[in-house]
N, C-alpha and C. Protein backbone atom coordinates (compact mmCIF):
# COMPACT_ATOMS: atom_id res chain seq x y z
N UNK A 1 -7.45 0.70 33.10
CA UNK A 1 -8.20 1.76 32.47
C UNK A 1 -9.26 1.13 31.57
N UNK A 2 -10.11 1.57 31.71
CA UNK A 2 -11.49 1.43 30.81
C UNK A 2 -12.01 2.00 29.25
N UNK A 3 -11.77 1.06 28.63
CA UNK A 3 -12.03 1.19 27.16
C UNK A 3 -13.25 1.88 26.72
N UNK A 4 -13.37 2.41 25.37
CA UNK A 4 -14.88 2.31 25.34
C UNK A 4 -15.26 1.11 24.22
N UNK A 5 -16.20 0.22 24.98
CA UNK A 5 -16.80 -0.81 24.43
C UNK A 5 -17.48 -0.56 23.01
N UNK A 6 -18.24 0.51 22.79
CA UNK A 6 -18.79 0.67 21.28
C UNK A 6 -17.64 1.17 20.10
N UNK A 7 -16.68 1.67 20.82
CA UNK A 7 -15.99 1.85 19.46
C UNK A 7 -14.89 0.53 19.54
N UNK A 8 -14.67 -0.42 20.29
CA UNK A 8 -14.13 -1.79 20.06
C UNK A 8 -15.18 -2.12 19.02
N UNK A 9 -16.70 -2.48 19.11
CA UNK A 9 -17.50 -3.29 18.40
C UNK A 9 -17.29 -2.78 17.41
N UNK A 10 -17.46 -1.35 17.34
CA UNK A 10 -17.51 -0.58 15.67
C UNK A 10 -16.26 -1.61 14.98
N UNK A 11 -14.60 -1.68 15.63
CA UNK A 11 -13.85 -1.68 15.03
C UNK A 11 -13.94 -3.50 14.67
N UNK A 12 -14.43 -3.87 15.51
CA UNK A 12 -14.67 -5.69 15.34
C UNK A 12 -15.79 -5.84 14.16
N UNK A 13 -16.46 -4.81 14.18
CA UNK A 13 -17.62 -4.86 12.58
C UNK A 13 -16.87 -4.99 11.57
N UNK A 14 -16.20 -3.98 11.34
CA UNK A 14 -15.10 -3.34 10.26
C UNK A 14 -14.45 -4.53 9.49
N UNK A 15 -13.92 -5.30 10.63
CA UNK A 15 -12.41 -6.09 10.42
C UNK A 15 -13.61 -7.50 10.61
N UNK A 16 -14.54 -7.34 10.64
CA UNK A 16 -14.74 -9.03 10.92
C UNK A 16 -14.38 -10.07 10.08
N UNK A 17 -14.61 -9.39 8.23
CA UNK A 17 -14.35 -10.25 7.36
C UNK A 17 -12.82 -10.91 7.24
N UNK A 18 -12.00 -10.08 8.14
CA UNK A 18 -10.69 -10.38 8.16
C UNK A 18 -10.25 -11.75 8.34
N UNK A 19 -9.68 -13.21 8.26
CA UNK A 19 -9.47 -13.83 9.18
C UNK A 19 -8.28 -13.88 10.28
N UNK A 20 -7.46 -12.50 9.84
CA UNK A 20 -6.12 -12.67 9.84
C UNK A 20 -5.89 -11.88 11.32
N UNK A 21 -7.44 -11.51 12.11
CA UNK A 21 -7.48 -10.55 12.93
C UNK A 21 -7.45 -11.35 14.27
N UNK A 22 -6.76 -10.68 15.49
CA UNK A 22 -6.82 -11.07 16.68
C UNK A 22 -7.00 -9.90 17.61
N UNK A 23 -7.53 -10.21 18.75
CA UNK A 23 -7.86 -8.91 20.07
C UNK A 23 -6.79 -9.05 21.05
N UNK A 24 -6.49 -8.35 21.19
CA UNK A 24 -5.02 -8.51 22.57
C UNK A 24 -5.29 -7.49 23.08
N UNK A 25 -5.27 -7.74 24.48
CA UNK A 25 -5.45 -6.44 25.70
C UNK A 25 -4.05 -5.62 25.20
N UNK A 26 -4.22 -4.90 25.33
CA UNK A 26 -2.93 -3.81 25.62
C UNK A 26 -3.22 -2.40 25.67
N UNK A 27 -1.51 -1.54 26.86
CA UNK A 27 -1.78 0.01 26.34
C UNK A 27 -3.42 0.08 27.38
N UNK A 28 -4.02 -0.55 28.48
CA UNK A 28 -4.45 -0.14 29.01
C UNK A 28 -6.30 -0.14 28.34
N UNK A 29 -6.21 -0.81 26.99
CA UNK A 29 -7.51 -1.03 26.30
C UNK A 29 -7.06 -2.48 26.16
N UNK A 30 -7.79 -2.07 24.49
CA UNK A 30 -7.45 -3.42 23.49
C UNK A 30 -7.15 -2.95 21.96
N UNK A 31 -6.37 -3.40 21.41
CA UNK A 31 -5.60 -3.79 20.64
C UNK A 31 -6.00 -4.73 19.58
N UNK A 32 -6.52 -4.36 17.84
CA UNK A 32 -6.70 -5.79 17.24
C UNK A 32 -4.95 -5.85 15.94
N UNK A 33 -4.99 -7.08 16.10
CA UNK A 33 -3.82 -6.77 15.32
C UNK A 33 -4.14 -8.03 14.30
N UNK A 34 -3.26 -7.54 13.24
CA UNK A 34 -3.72 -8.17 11.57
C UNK A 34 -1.61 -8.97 11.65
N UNK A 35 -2.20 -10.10 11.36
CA UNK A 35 -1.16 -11.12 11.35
C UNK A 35 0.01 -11.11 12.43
N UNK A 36 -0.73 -10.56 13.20
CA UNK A 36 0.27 -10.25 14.63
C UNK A 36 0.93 -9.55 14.72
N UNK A 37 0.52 -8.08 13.82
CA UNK A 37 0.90 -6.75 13.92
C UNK A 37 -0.47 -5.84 14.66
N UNK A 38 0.02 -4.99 15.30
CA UNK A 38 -1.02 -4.36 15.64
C UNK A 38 -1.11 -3.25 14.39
N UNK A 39 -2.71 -3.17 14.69
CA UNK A 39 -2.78 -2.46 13.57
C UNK A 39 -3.85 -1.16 14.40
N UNK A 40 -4.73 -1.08 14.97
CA UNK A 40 -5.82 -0.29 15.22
C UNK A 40 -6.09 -1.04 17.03
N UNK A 41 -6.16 0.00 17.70
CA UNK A 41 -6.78 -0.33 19.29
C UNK A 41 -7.87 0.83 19.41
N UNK A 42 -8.01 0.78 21.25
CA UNK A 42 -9.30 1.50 21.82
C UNK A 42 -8.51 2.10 23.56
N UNK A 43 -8.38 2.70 23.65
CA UNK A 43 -7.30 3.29 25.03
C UNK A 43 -8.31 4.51 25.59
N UNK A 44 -9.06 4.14 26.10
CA UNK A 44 -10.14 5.17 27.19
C UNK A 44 -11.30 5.35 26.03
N UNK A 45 -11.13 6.57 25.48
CA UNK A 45 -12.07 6.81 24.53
C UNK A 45 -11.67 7.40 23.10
N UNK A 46 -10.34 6.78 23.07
CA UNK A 46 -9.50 7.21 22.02
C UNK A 46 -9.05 6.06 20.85
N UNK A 47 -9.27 6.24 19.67
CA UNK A 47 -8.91 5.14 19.16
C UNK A 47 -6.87 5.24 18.67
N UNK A 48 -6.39 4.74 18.32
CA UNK A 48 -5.40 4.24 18.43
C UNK A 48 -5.40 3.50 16.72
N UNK A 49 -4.36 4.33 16.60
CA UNK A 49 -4.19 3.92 14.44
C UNK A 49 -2.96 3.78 14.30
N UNK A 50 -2.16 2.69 13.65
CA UNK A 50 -1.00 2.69 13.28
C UNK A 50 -1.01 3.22 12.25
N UNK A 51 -0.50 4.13 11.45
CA UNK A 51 -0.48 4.89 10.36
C UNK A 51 0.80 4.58 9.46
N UNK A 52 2.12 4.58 10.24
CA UNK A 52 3.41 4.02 9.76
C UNK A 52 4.21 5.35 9.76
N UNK A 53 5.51 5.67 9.53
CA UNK A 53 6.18 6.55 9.79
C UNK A 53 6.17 7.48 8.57
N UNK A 54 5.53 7.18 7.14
CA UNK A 54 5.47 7.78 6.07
C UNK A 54 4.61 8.35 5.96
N UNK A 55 3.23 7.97 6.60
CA UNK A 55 2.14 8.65 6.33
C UNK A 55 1.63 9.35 8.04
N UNK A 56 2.50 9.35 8.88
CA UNK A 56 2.06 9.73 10.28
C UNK A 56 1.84 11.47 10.11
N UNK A 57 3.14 12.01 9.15
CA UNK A 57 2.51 13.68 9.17
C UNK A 57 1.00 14.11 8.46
N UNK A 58 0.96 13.14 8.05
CA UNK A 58 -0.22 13.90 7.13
C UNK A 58 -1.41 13.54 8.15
N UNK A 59 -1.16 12.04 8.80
CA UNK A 59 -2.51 11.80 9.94
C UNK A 59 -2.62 12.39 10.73
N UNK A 60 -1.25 13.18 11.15
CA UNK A 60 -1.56 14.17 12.42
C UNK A 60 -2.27 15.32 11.81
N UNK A 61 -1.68 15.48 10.52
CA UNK A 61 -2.49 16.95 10.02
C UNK A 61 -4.10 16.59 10.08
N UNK A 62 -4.82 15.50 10.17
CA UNK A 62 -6.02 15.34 10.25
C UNK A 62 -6.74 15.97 11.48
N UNK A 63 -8.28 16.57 11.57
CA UNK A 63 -8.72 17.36 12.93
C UNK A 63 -8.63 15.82 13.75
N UNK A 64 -8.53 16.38 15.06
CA UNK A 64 -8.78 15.57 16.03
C UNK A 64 -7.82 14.28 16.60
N UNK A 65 -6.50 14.51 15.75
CA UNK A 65 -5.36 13.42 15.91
C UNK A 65 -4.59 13.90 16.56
N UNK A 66 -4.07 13.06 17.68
CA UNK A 66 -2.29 13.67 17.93
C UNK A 66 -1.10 12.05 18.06
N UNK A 67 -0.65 12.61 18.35
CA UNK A 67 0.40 12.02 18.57
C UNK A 67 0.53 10.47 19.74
N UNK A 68 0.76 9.37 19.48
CA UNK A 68 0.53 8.68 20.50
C UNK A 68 1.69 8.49 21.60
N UNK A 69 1.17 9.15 22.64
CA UNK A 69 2.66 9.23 23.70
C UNK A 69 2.22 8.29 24.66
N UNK A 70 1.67 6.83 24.76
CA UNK A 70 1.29 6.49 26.07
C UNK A 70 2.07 6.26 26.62
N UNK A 71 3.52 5.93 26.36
CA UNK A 71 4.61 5.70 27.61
C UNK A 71 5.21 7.15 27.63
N UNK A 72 4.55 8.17 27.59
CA UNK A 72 5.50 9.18 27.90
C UNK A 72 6.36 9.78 26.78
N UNK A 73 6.68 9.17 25.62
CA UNK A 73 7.77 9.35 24.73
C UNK A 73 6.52 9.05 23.37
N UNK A 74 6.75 9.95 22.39
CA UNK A 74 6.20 10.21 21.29
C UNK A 74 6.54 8.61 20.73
N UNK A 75 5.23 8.01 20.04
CA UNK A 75 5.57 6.93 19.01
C UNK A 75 5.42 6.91 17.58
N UNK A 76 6.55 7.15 16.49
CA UNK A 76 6.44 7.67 15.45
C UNK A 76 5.58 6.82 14.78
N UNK A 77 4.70 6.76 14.23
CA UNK A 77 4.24 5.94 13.07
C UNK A 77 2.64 5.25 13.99
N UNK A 78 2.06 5.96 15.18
CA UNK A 78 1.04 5.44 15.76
C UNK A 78 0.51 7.03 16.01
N UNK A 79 -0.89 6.78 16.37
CA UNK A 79 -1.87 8.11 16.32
C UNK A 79 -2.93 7.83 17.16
N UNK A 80 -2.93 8.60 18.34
CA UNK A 80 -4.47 8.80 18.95
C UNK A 80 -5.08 9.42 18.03
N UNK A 81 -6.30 8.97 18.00
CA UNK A 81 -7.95 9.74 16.94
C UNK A 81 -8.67 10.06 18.19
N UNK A 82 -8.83 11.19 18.97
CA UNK A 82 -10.05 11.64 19.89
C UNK A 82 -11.65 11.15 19.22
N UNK A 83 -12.32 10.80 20.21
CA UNK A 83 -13.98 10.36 19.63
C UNK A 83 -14.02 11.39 18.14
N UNK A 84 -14.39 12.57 18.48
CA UNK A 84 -14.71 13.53 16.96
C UNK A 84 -14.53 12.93 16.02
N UNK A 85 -13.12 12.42 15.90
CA UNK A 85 -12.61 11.67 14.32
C UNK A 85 -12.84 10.56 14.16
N UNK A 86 -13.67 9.92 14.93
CA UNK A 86 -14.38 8.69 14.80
C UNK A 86 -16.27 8.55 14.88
N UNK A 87 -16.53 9.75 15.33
CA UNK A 87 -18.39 9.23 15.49
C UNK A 87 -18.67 9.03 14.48
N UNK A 88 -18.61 9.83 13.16
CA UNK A 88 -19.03 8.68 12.06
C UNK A 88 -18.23 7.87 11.13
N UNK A 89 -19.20 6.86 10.69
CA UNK A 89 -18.78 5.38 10.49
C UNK A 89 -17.64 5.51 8.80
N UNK A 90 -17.81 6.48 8.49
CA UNK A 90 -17.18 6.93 7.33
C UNK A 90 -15.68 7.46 7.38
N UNK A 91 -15.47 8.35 8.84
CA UNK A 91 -14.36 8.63 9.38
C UNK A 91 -13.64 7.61 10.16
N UNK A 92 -14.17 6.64 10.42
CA UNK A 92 -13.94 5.16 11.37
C UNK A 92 -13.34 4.41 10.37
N UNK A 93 -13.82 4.38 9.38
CA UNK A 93 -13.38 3.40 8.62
C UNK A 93 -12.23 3.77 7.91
N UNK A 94 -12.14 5.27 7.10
CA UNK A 94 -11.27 5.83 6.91
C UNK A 94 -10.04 5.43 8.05
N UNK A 95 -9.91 5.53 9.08
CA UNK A 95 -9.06 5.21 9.97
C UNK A 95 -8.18 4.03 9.84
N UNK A 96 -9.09 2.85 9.67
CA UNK A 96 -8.99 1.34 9.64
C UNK A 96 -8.45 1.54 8.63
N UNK A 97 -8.87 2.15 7.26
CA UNK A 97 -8.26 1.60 5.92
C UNK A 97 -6.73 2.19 5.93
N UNK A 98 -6.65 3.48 6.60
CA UNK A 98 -4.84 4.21 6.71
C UNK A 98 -3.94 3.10 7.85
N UNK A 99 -4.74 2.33 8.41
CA UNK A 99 -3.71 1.62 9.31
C UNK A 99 -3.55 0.55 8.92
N UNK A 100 -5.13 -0.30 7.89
CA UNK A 100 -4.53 -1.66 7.20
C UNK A 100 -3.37 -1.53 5.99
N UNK A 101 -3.64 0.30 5.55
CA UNK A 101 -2.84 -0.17 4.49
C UNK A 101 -1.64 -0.32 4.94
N UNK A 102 -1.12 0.58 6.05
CA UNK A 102 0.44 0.04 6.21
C UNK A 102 0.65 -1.15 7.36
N UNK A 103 -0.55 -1.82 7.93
CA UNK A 103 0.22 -3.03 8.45
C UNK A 103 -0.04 -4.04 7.81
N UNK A 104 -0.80 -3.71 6.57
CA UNK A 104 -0.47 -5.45 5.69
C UNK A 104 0.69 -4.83 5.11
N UNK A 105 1.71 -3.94 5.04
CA UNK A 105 2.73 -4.15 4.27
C UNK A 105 3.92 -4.99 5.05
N UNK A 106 3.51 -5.10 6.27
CA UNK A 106 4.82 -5.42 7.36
C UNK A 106 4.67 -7.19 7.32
N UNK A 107 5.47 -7.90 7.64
CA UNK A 107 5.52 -9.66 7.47
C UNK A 107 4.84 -9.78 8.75
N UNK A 108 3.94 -11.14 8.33
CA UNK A 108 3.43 -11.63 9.57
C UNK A 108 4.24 -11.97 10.77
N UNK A 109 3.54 -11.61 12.17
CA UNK A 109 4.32 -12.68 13.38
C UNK A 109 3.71 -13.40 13.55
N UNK A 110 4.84 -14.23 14.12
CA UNK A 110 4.13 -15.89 14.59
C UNK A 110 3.23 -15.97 15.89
């Protein structure tokens, strides 16, 4: 399945200052993950937010979020964002900052 390429770049802008960031295919896109957690991907034209299991009700309450089911089975604490909740760069980032904050809380993998 085919990603969309501009909202990868958007999200590689975002995170560039990071050093702690890596790209891993996955889930049919790509995937960047912060100390070898995933933290934020790109799956057709949908972005993909780890939010964490504490703050996932309130992200779903956001317009344009649901639930991330790509294997079929609901994943608590992850969130499709449809394009809407991402065309601007203010709502994009917003995104990035609800998913760094809870995957810098988790220990790095090796």
């Amino acid at each position: 399945m085919a990603y969309d390429e501009d909202l990868a770049q958007r999200l590689r802008e975002l995170l560039a200052s990071r050093l702690d960031v890596t790209e891993r295919k996955m889930f049919g896109g790509i995937g960047f993950m912060v100390s070898g957690n995933m933290c934020v991907g790109v799956q057709g034209e949908d972005l993909i937010a780890r939010v964490g299991e504490e703050r996932f009700d309130d992200g779903l309450a956001e317009p344009h979020a649901r639930v991330f089911d790509f294997s079929g089975r609901p994943s608590k604490g992850f969130l499709y964002v449809a394009p809407g909740g991402t065309a601007d760069e203010g709502d994009l980032r917003a995104w990035v900052d609800r998913a760094l904050a809870f995957v810098t809380t988790l220990p790095p993998k090796g």
